[in-house]
C-alpha atoms as a PDB file:
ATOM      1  CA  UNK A   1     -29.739 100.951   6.317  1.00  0.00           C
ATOM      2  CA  UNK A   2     -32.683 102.695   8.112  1.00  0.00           C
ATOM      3  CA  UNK A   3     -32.808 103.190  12.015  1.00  0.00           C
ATOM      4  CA  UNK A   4     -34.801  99.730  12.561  1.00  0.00           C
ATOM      5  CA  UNK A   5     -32.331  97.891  11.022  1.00  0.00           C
ATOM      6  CA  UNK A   6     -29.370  99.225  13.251  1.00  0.00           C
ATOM      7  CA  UNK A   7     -31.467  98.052  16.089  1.00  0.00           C
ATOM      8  CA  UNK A   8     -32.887  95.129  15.107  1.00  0.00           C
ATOM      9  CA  UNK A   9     -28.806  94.090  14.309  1.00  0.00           C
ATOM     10  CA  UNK A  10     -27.969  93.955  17.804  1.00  0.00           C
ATOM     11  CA  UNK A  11     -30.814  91.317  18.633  1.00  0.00           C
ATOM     12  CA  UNK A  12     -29.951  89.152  15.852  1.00  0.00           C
ATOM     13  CA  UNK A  13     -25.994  88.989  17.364  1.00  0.00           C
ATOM     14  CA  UNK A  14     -27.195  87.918  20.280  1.00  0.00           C
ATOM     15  CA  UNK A  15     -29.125  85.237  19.002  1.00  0.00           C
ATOM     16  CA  UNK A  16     -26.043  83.962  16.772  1.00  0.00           C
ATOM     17  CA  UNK A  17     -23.826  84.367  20.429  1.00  0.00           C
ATOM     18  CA  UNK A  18     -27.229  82.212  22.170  1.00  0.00           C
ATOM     19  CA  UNK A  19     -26.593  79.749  19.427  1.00  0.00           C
ATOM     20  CA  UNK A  20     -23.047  79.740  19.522  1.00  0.00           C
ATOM     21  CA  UNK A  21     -23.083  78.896  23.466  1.00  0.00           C
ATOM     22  CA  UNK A  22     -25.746  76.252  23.185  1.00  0.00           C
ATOM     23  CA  UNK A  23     -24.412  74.425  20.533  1.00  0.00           C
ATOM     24  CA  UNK A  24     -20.635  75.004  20.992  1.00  0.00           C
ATOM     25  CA  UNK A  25     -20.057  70.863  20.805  1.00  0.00           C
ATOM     26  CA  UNK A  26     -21.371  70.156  17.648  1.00  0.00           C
ATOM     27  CA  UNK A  27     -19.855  73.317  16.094  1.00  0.00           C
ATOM     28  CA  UNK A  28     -16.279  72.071  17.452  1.00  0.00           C
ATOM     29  CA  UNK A  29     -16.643  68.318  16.264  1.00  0.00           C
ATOM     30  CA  UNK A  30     -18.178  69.537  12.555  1.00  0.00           C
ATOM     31  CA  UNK A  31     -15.015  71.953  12.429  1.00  0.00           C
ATOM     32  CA  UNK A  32     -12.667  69.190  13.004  1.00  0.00           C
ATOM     33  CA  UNK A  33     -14.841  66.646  10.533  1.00  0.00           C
ATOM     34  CA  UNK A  34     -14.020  69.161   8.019  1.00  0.00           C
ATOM     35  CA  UNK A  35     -10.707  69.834   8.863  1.00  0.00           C
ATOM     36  CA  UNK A  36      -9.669  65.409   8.564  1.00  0.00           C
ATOM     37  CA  UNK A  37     -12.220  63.897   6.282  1.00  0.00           C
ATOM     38  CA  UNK A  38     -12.528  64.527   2.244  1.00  0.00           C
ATOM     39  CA  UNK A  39     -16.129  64.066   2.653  1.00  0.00           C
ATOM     40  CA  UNK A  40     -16.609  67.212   4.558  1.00  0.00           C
ATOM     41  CA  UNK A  41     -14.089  69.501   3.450  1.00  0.00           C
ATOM     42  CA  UNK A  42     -16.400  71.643   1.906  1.00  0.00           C
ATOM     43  CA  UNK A  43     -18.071  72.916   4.975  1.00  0.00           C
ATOM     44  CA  UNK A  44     -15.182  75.279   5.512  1.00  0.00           C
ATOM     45  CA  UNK A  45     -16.228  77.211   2.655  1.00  0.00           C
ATOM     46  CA  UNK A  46     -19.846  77.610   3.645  1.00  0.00           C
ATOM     47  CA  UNK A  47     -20.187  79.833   5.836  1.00  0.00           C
ATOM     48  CA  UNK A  48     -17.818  82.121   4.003  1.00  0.00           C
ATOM     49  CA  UNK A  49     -19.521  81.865   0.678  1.00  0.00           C
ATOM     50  CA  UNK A  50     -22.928  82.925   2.252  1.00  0.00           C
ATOM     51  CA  UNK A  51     -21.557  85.358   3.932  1.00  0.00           C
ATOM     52  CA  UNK A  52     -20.319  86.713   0.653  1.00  0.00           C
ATOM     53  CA  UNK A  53     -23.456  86.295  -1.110  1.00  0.00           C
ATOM     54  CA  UNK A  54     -25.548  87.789   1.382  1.00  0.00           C
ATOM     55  CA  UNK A  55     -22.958  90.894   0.726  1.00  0.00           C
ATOM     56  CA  UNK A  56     -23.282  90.596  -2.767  1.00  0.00           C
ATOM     57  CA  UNK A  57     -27.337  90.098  -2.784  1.00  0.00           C
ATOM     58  CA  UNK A  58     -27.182  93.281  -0.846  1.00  0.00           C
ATOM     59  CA  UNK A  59     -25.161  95.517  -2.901  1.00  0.00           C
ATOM     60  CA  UNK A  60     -27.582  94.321  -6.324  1.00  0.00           C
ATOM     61  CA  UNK A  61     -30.471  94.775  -4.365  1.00  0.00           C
ATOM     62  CA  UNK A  62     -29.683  98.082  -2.862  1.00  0.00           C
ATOM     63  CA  UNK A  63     -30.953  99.268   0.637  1.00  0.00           C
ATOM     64  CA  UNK A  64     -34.650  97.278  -0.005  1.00  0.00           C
ATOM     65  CA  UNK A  65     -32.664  94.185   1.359  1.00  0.00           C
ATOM     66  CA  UNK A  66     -31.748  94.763   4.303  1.00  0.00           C
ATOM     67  CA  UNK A  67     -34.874  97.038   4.519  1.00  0.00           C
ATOM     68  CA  UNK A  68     -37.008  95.760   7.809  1.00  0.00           C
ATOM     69  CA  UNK A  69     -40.838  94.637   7.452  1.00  0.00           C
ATOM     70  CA  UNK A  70     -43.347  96.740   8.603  1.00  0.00           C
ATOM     71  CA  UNK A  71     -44.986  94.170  10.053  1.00  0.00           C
ATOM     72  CA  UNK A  72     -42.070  91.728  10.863  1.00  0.00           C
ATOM     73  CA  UNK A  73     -43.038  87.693  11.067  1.00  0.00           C
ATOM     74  CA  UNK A  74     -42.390  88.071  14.798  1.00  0.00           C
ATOM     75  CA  UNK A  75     -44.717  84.626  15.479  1.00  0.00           C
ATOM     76  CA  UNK A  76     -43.308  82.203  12.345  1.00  0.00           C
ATOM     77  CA  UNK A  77     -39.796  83.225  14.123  1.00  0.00           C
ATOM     78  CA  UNK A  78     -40.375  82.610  17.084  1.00  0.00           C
ATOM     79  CA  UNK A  79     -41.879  79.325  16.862  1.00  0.00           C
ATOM     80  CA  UNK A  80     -39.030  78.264  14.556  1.00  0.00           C
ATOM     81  CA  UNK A  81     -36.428  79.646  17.272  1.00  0.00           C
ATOM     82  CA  UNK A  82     -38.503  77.370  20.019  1.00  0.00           C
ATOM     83  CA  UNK A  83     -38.759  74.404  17.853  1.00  0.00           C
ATOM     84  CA  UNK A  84     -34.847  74.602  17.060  1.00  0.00           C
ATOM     85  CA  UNK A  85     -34.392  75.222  20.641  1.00  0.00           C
ATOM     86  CA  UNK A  86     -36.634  72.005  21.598  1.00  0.00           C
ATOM     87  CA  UNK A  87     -34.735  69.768  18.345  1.00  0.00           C
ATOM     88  CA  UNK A  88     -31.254  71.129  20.487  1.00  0.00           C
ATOM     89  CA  UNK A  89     -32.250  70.032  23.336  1.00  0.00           C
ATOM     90  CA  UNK A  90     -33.464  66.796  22.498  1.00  0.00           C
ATOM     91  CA  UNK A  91     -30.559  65.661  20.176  1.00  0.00           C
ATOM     92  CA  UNK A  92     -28.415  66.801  23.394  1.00  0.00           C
ATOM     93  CA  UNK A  93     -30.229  65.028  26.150  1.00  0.00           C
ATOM     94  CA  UNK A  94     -33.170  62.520  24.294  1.00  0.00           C
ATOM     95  CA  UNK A  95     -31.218  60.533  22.098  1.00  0.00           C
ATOM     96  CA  UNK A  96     -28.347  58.953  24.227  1.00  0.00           C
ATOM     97  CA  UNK A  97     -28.481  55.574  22.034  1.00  0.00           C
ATOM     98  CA  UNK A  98     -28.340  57.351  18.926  1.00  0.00           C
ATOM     99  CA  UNK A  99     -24.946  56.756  16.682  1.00  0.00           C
ATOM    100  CA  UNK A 100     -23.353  60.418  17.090  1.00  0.00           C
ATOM    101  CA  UNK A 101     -23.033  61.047  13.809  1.00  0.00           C
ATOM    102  CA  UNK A 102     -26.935  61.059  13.622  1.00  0.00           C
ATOM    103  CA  UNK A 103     -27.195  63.152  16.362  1.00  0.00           C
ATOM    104  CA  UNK A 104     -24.629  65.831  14.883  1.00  0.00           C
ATOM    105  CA  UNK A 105     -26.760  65.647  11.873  1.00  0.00           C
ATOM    106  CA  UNK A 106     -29.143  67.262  13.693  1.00  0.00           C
ATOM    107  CA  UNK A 107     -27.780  68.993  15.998  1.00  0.00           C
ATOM    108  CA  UNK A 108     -26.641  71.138  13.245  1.00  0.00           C
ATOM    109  CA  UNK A 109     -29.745  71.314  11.171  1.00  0.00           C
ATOM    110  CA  UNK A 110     -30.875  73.101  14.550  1.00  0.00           C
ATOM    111  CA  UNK A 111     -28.467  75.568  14.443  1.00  0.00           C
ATOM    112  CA  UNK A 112     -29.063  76.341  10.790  1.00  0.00           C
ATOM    113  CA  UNK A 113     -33.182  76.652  11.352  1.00  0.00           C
ATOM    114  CA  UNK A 114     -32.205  78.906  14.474  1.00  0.00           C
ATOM    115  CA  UNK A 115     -29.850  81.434  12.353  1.00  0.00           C
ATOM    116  CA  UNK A 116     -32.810  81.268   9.534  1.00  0.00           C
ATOM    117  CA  UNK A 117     -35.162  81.900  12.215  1.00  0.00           C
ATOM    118  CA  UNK A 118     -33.341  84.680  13.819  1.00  0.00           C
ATOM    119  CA  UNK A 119     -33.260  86.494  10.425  1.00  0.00           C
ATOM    120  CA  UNK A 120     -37.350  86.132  10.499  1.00  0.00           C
ATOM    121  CA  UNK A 121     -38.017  86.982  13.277  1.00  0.00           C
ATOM    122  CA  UNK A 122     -35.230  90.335  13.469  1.00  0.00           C
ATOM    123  CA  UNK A 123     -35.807  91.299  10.078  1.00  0.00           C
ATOM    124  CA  UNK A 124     -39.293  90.038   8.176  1.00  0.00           C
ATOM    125  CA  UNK A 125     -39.753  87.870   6.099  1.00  0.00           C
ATOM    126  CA  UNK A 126     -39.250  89.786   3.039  1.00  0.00           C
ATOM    127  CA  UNK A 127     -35.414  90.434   3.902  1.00  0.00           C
ATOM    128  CA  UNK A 128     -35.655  86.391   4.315  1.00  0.00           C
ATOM    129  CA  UNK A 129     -36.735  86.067   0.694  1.00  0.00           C
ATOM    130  CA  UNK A 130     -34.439  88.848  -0.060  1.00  0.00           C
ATOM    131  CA  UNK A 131     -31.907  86.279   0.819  1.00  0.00           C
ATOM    132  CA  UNK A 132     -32.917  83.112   0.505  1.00  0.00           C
ATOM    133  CA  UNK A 133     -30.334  80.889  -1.280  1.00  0.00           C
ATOM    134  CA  UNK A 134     -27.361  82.302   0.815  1.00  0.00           C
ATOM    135  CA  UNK A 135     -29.523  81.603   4.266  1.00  0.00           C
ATOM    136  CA  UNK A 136     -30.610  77.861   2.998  1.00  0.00           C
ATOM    137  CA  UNK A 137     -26.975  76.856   1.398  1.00  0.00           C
ATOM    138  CA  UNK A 138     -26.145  77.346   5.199  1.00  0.00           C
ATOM    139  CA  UNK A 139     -27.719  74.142   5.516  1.00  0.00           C
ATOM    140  CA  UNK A 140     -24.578  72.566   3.691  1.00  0.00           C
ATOM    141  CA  UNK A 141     -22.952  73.216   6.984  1.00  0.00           C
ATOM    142  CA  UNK A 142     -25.195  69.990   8.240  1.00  0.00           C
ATOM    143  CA  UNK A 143     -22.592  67.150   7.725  1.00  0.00           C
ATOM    144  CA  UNK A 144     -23.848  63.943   6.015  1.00  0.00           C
ATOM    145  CA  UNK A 145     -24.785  60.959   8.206  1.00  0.00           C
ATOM    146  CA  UNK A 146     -22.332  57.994   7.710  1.00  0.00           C
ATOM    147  CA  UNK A 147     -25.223  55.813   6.336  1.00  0.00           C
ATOM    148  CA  UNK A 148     -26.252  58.214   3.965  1.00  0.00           C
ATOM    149  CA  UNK A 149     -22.958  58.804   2.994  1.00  0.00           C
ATOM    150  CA  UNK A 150     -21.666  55.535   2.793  1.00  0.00           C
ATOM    151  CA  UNK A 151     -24.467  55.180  -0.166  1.00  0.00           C
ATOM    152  CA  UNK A 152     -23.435  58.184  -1.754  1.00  0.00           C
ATOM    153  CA  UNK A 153     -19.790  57.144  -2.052  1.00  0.00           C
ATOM    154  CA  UNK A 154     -21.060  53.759  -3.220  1.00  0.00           C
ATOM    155  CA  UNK A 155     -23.576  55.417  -6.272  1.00  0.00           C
ATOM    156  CA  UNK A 156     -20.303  57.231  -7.508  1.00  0.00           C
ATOM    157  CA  UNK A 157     -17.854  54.343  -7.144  1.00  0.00           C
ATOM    158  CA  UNK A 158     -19.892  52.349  -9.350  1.00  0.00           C
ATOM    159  CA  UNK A 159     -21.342  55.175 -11.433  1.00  0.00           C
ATOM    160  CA  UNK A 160     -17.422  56.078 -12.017  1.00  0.00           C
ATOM    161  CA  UNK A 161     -16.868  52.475 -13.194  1.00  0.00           C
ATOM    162  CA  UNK A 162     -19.540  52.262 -15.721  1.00  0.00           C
ATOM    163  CA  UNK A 163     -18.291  55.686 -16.771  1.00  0.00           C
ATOM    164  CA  UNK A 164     -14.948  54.578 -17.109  1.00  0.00           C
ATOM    165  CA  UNK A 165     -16.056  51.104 -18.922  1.00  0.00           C
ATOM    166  CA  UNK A 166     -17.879  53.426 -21.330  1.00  0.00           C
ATOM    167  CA  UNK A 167     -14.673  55.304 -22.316  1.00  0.00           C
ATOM    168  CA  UNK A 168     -12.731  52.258 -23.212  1.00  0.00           C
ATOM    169  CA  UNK A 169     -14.985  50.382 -24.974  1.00  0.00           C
ATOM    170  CA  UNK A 170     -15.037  54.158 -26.796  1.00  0.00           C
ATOM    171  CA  UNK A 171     -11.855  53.877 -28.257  1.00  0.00           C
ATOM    172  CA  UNK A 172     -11.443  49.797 -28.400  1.00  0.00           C
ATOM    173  CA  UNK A 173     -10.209  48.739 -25.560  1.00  0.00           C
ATOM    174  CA  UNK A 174     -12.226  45.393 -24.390  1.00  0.00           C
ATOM    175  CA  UNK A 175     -13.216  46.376 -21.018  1.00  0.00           C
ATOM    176  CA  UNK A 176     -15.617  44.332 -18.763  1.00  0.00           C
ATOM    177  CA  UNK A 177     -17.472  45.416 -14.839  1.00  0.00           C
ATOM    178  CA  UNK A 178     -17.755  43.507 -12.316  1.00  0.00           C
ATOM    179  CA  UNK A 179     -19.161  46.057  -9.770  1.00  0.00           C
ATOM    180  CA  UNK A 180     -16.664  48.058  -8.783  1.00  0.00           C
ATOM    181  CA  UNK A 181     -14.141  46.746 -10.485  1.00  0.00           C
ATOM    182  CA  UNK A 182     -12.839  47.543 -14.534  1.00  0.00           C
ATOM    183  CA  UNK A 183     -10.737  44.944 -15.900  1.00  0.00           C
ATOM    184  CA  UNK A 184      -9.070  45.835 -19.269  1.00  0.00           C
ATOM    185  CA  UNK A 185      -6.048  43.467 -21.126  1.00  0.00           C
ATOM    186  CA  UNK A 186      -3.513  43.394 -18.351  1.00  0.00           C
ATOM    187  CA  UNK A 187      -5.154  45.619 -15.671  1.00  0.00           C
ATOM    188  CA  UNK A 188      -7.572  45.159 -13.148  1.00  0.00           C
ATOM    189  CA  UNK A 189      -8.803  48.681 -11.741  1.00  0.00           C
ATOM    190  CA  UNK A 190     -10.933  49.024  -8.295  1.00  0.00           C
ATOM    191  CA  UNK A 191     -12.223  52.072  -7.758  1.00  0.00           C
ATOM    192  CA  UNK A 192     -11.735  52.553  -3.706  1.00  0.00           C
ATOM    193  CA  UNK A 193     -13.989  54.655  -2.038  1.00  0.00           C
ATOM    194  CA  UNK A 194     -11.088  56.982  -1.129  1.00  0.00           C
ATOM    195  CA  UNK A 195     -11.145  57.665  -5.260  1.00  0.00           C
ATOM    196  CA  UNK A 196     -15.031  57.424  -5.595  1.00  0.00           C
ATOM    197  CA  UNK A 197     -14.465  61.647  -5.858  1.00  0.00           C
ATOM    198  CA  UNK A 198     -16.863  62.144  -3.297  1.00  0.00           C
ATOM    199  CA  UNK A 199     -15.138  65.418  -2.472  1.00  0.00           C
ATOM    200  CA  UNK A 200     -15.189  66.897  -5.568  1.00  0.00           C
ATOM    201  CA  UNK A 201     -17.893  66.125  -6.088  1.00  0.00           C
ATOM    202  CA  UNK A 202     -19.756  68.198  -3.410  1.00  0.00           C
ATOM    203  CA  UNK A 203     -17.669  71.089  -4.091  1.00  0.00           C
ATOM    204  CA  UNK A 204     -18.863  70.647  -8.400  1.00  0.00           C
ATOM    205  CA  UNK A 205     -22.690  70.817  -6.892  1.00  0.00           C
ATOM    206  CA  UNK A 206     -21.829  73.944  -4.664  1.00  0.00           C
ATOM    207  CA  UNK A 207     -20.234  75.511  -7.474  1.00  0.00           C
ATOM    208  CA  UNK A 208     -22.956  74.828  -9.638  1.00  0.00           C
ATOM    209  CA  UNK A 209     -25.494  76.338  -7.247  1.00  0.00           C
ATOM    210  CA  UNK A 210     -23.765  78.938  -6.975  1.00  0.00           C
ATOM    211  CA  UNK A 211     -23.022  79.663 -10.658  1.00  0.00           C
ATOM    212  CA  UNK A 212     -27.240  78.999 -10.973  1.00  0.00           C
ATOM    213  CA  UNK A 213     -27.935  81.736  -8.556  1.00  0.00           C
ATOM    214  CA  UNK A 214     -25.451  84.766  -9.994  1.00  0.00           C
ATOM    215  CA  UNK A 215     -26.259  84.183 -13.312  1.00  0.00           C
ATOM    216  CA  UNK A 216     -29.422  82.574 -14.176  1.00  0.00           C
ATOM    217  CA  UNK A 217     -33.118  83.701 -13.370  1.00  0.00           C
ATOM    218  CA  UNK A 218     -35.493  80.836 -14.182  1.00  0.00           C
ATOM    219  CA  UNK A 219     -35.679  78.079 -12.038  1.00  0.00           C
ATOM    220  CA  UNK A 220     -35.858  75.613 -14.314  1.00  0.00           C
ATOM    221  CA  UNK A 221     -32.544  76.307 -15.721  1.00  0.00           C
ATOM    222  CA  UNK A 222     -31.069  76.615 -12.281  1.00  0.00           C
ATOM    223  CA  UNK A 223     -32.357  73.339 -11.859  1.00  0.00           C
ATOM    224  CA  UNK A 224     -31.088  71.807 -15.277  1.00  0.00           C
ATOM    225  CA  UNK A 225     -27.480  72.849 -14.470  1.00  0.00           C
ATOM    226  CA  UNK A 226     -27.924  71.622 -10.507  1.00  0.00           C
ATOM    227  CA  UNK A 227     -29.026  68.061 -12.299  1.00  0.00           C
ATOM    228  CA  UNK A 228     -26.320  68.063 -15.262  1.00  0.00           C
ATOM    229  CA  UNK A 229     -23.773  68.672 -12.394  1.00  0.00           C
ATOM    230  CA  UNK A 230     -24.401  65.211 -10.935  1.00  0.00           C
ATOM    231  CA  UNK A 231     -23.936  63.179 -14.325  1.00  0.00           C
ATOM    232  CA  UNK A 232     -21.394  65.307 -14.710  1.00  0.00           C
ATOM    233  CA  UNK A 233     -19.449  64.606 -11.523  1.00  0.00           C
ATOM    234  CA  UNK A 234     -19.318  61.022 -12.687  1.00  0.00           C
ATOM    235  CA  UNK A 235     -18.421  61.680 -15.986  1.00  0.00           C
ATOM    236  CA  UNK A 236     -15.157  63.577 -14.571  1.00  0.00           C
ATOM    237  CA  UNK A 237     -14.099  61.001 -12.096  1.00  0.00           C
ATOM    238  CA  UNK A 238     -14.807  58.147 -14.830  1.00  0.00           C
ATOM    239  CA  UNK A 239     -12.334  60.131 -17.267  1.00  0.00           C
ATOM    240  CA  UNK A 240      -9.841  60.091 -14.336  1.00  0.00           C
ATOM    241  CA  UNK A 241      -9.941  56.523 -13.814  1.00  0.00           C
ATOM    242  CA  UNK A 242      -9.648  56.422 -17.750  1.00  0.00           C
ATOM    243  CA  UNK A 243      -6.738  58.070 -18.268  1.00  0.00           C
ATOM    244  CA  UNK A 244      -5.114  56.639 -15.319  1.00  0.00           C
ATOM    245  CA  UNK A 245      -5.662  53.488 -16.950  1.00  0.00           C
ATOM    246  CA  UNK A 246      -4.308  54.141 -20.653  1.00  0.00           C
ATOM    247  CA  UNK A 247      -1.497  55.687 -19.213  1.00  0.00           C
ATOM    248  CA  UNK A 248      -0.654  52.907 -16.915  1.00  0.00           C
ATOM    249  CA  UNK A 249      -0.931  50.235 -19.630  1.00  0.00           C
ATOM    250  CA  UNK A 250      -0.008  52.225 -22.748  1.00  0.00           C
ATOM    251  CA  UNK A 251       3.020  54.614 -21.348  1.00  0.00           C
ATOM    252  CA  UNK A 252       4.329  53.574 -17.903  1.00  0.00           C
ATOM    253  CA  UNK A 253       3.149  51.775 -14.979  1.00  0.00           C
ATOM    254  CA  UNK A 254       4.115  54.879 -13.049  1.00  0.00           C
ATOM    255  CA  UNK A 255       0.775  56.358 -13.740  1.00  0.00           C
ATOM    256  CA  UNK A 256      -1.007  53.920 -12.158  1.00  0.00           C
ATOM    257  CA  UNK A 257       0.406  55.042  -8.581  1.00  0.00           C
ATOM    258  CA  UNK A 258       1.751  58.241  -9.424  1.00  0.00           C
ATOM    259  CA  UNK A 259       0.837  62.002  -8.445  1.00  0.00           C
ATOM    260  CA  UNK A 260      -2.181  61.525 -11.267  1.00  0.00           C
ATOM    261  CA  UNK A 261      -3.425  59.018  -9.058  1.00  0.00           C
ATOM    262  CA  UNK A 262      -2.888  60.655  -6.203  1.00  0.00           C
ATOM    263  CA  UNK A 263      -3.112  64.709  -6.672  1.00  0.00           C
ATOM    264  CA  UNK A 264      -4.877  64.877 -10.236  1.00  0.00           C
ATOM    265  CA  UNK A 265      -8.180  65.334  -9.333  1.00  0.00           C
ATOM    266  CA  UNK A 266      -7.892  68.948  -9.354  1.00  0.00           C
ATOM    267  CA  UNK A 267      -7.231  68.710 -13.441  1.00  0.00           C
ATOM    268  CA  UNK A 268     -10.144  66.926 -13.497  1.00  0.00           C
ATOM    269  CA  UNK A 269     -11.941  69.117 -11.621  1.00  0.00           C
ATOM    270  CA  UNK A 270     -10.868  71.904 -13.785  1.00  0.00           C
ATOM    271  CA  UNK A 271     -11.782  69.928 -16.821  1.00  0.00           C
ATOM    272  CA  UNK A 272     -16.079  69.665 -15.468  1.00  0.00           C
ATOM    273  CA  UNK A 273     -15.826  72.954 -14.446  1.00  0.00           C
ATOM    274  CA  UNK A 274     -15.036  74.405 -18.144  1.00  0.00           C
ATOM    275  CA  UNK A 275     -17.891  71.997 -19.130  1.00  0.00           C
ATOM    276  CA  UNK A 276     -20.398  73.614 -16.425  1.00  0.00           C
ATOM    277  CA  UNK A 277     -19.329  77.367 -17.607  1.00  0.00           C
ATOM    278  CA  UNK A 278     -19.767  76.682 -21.194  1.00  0.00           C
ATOM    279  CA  UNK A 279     -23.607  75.361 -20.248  1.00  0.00           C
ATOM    280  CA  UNK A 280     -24.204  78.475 -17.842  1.00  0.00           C
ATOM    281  CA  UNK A 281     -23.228  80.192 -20.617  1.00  0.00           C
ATOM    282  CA  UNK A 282     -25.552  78.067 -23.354  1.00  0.00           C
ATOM    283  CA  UNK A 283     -28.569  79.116 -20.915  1.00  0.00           C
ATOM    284  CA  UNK A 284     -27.602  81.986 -20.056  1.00  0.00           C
ATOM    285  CA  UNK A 285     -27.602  83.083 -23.651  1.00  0.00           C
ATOM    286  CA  UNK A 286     -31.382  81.472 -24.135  1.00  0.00           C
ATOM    287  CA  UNK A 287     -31.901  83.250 -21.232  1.00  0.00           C
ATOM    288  CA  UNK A 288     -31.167  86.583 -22.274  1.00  0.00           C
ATOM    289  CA  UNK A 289     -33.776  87.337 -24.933  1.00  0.00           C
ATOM    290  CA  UNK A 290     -36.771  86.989 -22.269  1.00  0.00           C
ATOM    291  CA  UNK A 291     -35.013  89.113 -20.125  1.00  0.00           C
ATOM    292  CA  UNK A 292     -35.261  91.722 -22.951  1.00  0.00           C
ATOM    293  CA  UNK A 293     -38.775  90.940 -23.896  1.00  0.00           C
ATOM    294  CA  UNK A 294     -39.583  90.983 -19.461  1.00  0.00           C
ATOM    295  CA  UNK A 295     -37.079  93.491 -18.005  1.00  0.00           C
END
């Protein structure tokens, strides 16, 4: 770390301390949405996990990371740090009939444009390349409006029921759909949106982006496993919902409202997770060759 750095690193703290200050409300009520609701658990881990990949871009990338521009994007960062400051300030004060959870939508997209921007403006824009997926999966920090959300949970409630209808026609089992509901000889199942797997889900996507960024180069198959992952996430909540049902008919009722029902998803989770590796690994293999013919 050269001398600019060290004193460029005292600027950028006190632009994370500016943002903590200004934007101390939405920071609280995001904690606690992640602390009480499934859907949002997975902003705990976010800032964590960037933190830890910015440390680990770092050490593979030696000192030319953190290395400052010559010429740092003082005016792009700036103006991004204004405009986040103007978005703040609106959201706090200009949009007093908006539903809240809109409003804490963007109130933390703000903060998340101001950290990016402080990193610009600081440090150049080529230590912002340097880390670029670590600084824009901070935007997973920006919890989901309830309208968007309520659609999302709805796509994999009924995605999980075709899934599931799929699986038991598979083996024999007459099973028929009516939305959200599977109805097999003697069972009706209804897949609530408390078992739609919506938080799974998110955290099989966020694992999958970060698998993509360790261990693949080309975009494209970053982007094949990121799009596999969401099939995928169905696939694994439709086998749940599955085996919860051949269980419950074939071997005891028990299953039906037992700790599989309640506490299995994290076999299940397990399960797409084992599928995932073994693609990373498929293109990571196809992978390797060009790597060896363009070190």
């Amino acid at each position: 770390m050269n001398t600019t750095t060290r004193t460029q690193i005292p600027v950028f703290a006190s632009f994370c301390v500016v943002s903590i200050l200004f934007w101390w409300r939405p920071l609280v009520r995001t904690l606690h949405l992640a602390l009480t609701s499934d859907a949002y658990t997975h902003i705990l881990l976010i800032l964590p996990l960037s933190a830890a990949l910015v440390y680990f871009d770092s050490k593979h990338q030696g000192s030319q990371a953190l290395r400052v521009d010559p010429r740092p994007s003082r005016g792009i960062g700036a103006t991004l740090l204004v405009l986040a400051l103007l978005l703040g300030c609106y959201v706090r004060w200009g949009m007093a009939t908006t539903p809240d959870d809109v409003r804490l939508s963007l109130a933390m997209f703000a903060i998340v444009t101001w950290w990016i921007a402080a990193v610009l403006f600081c440090f150049g824009a080529r230590t912002l390349r340097s880390f670029l997926f670590p600084l824009c999966l901070l935007f997973l920090v920006v919890p989901i409006p309830e309208f968007a959300l309520n659609s999302i949970v709805g796509f994999l409630q009924y995605q999980s029921a075709v899934a599931s209808r799929i699986m038991f026609r598979a083996i024999g089992v007459p099973a028929t759909q009516d939305g959200i509901i599977v109805s097999i000889p003697g069972l009706d199942l209804e897949i609530a949106p408390e078992c739609s797997s919506i938080r799974s889900s998110l955290m099989l996507i966020i694992t999958t982006l970060v698998l993509a960024h360790l261990f693949l180069r080309t975009w494209w198959r970053k982007a094949l496993l990121v799009v596999i992952a969401i099939p995928l996430s169905v696939a694994k909540n439709g086998l749940r919902i599955f085996t919860i049902g051949e269980l419950g008919t074939r071997v005891d009722p028990a299953f039906l409202s037992g700790n599989l029902h309640h506490h299995g998803g994290i076999i299940f989770f397990g399960i797409a997770v084992v599928v995932l590796v073994a693609l990373l690994w498929i293109l990571h293999r196809t992978e390797f060759p060009l790597q060896l013919r363009h070190p």
